[in-house]
Structure formats: C-alpha cells, structure tokens
N, C-alpha and C. Protein backbone atom coordinates (compact mmCIF):
# COMPACT_ATOMS: atom_id res chain seq x y z
N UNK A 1 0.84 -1.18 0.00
CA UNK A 1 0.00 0.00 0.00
C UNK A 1 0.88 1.24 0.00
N UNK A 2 0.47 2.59 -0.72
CA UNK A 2 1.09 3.23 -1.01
C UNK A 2 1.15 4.25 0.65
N UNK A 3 0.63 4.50 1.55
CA UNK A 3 0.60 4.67 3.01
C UNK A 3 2.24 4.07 3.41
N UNK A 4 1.84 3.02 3.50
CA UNK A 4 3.33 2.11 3.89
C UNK A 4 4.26 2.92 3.17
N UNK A 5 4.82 3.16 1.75
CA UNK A 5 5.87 4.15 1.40
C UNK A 5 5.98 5.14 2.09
N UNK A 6 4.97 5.91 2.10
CA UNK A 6 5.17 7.51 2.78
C UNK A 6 5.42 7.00 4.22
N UNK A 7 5.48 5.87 5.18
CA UNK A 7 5.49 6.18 6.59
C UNK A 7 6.99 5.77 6.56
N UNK A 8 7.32 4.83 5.45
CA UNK A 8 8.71 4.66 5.75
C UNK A 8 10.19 5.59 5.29
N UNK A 9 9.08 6.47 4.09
CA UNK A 9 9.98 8.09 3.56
C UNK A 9 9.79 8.77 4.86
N UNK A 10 9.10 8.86 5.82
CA UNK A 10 8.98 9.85 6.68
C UNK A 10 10.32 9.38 7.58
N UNK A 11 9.78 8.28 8.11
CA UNK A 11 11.16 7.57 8.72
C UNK A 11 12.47 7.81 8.22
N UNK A 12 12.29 7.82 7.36
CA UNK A 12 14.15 7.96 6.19
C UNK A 12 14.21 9.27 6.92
N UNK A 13 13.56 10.10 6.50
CA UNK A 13 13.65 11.53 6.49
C UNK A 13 14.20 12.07 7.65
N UNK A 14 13.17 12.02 8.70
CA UNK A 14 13.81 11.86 10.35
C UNK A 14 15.12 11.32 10.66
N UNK A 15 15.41 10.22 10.41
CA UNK A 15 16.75 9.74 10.68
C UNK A 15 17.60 10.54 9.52
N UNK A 16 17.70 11.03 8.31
CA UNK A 16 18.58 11.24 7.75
C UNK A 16 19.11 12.52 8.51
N UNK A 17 18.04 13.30 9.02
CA UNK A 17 18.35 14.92 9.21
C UNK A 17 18.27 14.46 10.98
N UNK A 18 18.39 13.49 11.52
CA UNK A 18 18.67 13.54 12.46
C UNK A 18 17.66 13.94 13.56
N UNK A 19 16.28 14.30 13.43
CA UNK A 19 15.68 14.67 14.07
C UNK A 19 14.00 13.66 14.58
N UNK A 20 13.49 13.91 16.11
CA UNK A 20 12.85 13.29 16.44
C UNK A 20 11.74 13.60 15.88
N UNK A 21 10.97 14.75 16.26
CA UNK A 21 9.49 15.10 15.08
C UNK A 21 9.83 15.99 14.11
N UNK A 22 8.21 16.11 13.22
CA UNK A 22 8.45 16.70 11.92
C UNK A 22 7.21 16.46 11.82
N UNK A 23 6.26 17.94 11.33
CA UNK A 23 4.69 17.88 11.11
C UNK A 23 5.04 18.20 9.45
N UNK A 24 4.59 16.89 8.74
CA UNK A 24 4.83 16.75 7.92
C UNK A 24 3.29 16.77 7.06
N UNK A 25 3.28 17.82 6.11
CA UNK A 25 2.45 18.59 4.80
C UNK A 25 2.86 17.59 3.39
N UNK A 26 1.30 16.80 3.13
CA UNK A 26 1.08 16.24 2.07
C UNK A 26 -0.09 16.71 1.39
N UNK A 27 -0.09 16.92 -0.31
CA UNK A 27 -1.46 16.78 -0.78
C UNK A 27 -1.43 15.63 -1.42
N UNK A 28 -2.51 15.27 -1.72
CA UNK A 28 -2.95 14.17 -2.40
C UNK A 28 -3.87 13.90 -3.50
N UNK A 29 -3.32 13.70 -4.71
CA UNK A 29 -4.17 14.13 -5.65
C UNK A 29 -5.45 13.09 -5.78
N UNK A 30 -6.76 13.30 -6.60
CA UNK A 30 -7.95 12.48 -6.41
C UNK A 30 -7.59 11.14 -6.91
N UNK A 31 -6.19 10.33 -7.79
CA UNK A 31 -5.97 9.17 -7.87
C UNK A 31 -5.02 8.34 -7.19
N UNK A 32 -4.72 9.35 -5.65
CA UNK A 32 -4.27 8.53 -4.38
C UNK A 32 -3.03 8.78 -4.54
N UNK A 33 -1.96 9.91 -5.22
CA UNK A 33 -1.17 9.73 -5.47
C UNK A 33 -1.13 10.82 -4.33
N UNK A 34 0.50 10.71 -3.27
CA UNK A 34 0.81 11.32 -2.43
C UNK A 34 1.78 12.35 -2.71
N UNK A 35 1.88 13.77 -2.42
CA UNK A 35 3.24 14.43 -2.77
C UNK A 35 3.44 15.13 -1.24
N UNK A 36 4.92 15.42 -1.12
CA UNK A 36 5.24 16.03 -0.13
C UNK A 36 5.62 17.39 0.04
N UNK A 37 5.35 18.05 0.77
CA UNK A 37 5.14 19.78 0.51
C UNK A 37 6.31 20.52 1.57
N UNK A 38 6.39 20.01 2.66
CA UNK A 38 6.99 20.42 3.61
C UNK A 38 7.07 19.49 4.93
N UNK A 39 8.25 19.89 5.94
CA UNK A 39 8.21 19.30 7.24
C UNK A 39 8.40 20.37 7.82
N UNK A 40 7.70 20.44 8.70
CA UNK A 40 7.69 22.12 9.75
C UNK A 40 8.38 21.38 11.23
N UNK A 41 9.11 22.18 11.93
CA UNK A 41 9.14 21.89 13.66
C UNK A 41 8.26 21.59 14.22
N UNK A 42 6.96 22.50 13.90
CA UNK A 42 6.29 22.03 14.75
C UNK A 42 4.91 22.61 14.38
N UNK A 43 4.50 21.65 13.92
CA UNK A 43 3.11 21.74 12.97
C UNK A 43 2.21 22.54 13.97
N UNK A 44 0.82 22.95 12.88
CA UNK A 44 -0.62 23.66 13.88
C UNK A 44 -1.30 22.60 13.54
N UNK A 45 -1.69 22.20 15.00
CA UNK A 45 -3.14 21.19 15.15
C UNK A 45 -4.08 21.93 15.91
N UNK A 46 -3.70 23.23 16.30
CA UNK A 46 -4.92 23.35 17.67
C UNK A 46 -6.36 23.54 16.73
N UNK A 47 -6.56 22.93 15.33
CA UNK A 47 -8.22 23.16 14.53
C UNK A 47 -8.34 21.61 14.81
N UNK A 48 -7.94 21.00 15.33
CA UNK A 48 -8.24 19.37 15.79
C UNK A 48 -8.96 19.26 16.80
N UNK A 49 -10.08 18.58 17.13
CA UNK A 49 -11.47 18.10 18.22
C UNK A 49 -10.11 18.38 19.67
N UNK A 50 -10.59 19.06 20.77
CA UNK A 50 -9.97 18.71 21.94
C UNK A 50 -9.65 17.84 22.52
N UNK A 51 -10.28 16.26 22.33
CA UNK A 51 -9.57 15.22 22.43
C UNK A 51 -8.55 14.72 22.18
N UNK A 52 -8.11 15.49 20.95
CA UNK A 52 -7.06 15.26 19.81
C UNK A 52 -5.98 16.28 20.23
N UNK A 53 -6.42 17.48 20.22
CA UNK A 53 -5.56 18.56 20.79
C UNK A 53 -4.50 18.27 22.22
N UNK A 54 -5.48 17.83 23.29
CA UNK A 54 -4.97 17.57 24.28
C UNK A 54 -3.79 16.65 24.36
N UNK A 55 -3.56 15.66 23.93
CA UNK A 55 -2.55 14.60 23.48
C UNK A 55 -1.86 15.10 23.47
N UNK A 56 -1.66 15.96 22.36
CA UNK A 56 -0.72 16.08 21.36
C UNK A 56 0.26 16.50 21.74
N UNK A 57 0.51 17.94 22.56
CA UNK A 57 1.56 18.40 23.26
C UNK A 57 2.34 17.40 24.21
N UNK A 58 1.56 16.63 24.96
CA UNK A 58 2.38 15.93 26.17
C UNK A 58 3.09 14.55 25.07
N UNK A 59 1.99 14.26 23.93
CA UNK A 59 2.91 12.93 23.23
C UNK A 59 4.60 13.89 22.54
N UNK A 60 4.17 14.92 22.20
CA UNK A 60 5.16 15.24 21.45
C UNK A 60 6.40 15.56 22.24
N UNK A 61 6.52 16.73 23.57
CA UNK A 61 7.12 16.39 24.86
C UNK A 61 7.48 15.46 25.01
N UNK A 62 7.26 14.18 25.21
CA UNK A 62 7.54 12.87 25.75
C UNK A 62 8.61 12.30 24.90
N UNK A 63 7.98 12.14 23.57
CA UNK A 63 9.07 11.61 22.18
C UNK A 63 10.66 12.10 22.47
N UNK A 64 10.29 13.76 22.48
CA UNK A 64 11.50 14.59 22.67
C UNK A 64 12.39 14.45 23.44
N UNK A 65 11.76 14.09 24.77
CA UNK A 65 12.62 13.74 26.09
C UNK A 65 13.34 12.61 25.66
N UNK A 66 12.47 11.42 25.30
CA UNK A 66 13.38 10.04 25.04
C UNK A 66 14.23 10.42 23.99
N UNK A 67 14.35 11.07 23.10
CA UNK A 67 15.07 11.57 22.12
C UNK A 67 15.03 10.44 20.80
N UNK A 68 15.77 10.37 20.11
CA UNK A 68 15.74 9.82 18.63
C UNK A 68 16.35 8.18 18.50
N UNK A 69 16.47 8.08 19.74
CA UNK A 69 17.43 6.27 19.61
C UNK A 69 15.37 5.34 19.82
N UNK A 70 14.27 6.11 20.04
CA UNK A 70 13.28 4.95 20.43
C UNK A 70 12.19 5.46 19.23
C-alpha cells in the first residue's frame, strides 16, 4: 500500500536529518497519489477536536525527552 511508502519516507527523512518530530504537509491528488510539501518543527493542530488537541503536546514532549534512539 502506497501509506506504507510515505510512513517509511517519513522515517528515512527523520533519521537522515537527524531529528525526532516533523509535522509533515502532504497533498494528495484524487488518484491517491501522495506528494510532499513540507516538514515544519512544529506543525498547527490546535483546529483538531480537543480530544485530539490535548494529546498532542504531552505525546510530542515525551518523544522529545526520550530523544531519537526509540
């Protein structure tokens, strides 16, 4: 599945540049084809349901702390 490529380009990506996150900007055209636009520091989610919102900071915090070996 073409999902599976992009999660494992994302992975490349991270490890090549060395870094733990990356809010990573795709469009996708209407025959599923994926392109990549950008990786920001640190993406905007706060238009995400508050369930979603809330997470997000303490998962992303957390990642950071353990740093890039997990």
């Amino acid at each position: 599945m073409k999902h599976h490529r992009v999660a494992r380009s994302i992975s490349a990506y991270l490890g090549e540049f060395r870094l733990v996150y990356g809010a990573f900007d795709f469009a996708m055209t209407s025959a599923g084809e994926w392109y990549f636009l950008e990786c920001n520091p640190n993406g905007q989610w706060a238009w995400q349901p508050a369930e979603t919102t809330t997470a997000i900071a303490p998962a992303i915090a957390d990642q950071l702390a353990k740093g890039s070996d997990t």
